[in-house]
C-alpha atoms as a PDB file:
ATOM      1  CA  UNK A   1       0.000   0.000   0.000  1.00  0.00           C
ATOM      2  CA  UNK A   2       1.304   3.497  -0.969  1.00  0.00           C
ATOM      3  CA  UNK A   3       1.208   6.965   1.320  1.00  0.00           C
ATOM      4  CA  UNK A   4      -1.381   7.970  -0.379  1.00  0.00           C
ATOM      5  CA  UNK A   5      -3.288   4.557  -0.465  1.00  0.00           C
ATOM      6  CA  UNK A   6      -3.080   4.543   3.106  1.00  0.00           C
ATOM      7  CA  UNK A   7      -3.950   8.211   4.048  1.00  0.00           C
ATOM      8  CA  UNK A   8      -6.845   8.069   1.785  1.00  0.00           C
ATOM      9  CA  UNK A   9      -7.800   4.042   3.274  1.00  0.00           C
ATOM     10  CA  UNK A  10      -7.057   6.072   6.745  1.00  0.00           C
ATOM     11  CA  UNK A  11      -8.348   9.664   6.537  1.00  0.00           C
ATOM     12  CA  UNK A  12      -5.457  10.835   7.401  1.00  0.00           C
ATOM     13  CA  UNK A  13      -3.101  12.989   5.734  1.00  0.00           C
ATOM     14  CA  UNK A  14      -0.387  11.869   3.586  1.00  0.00           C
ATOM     15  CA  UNK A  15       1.759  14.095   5.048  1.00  0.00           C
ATOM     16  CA  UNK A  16       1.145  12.560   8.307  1.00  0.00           C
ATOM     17  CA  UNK A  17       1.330   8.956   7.143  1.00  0.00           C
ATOM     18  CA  UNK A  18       5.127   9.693   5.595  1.00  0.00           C
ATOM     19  CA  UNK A  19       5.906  11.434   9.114  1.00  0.00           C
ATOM     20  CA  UNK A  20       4.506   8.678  10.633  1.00  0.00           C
ATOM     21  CA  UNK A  21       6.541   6.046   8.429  1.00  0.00           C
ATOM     22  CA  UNK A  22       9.868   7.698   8.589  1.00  0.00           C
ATOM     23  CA  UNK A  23       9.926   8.698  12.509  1.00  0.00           C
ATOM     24  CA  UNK A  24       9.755  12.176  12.646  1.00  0.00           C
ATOM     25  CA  UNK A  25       6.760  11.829  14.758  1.00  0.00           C
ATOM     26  CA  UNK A  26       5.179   8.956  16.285  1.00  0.00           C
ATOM     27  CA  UNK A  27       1.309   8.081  16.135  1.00  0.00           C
ATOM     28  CA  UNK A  28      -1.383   8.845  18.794  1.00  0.00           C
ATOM     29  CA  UNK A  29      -3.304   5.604  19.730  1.00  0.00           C
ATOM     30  CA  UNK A  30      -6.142   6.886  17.668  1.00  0.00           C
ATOM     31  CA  UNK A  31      -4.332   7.213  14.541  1.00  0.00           C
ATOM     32  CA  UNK A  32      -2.192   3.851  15.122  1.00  0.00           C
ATOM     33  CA  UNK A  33      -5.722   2.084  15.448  1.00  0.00           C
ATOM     34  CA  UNK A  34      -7.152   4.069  11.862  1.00  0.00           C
ATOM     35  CA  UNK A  35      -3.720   2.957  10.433  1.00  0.00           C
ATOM     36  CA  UNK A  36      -4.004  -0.390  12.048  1.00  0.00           C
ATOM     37  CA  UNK A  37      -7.322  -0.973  10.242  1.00  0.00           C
ATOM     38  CA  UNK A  38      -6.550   0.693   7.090  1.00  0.00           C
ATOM     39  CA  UNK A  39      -3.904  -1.921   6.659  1.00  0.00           C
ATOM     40  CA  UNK A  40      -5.621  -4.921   7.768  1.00  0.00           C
ATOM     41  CA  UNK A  41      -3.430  -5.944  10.902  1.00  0.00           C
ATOM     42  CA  UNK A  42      -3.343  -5.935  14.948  1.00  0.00           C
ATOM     43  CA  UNK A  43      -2.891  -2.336  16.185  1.00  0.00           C
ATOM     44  CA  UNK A  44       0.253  -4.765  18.029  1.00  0.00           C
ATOM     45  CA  UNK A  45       1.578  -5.860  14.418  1.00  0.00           C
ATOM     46  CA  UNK A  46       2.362  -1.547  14.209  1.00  0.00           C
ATOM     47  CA  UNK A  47       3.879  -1.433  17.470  1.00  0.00           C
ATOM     48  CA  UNK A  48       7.677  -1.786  17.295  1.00  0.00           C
ATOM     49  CA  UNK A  49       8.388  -4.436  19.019  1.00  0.00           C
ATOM     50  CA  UNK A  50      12.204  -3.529  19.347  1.00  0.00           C
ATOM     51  CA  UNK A  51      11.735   0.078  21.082  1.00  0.00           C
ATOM     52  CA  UNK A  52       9.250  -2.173  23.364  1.00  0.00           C
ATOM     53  CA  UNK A  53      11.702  -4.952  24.536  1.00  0.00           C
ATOM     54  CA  UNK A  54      14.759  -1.852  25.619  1.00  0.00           C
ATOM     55  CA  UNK A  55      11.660   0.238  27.475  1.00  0.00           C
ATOM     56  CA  UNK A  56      11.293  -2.845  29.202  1.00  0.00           C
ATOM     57  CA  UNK A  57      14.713  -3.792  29.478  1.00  0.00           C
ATOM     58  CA  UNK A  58      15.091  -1.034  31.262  1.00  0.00           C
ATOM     59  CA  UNK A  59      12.829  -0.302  33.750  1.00  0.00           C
ATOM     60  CA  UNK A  60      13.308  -4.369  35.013  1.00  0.00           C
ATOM     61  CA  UNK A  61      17.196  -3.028  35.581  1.00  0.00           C
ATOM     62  CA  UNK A  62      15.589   0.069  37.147  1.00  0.00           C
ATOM     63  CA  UNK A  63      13.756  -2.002  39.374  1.00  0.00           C
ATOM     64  CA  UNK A  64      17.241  -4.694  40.296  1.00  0.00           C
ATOM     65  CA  UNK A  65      18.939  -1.776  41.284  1.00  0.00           C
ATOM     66  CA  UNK A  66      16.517   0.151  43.511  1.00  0.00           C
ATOM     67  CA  UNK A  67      15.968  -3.361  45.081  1.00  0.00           C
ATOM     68  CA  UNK A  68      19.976  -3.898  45.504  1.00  0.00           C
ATOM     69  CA  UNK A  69      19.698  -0.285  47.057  1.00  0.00           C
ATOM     70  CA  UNK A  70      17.069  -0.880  49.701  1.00  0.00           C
END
């Protein structure tokens, strides 16, 4: 699906879908979800997965050392 496929599929604008798509900005929940069903997939498919695991990553070594602390 093109930028403008999807902003038109969407209702969003294509200037916000290439924003979107190249990570100048990142997506409100809303628009994830419009984008999400636009394309066919889980609003979880768009999530990256990656910037999830280090968020993760580190707030469980946030938690170790407080713990190690107290």
């Amino acid at each position: 699906m093109t930028q403008t496929e999807l902003a038109e599929a969407s209702g969003r604008s294509k200037l916000t879908v290439s924003l979107v798509e190249n990570g100048k900005v990142k997506p409100s929940v809303g628009t994830t979800r419009v984008f999400a069903e636009a394309l066919g997939v889980s609003v979880g498919m768009l999530l990256d997965t990656e910037e999830i695991l280090q968020e993760r990553e580190a707030a469980e070594k946030a938690v170790e050392e407080y713990v190690k602390a107290n």
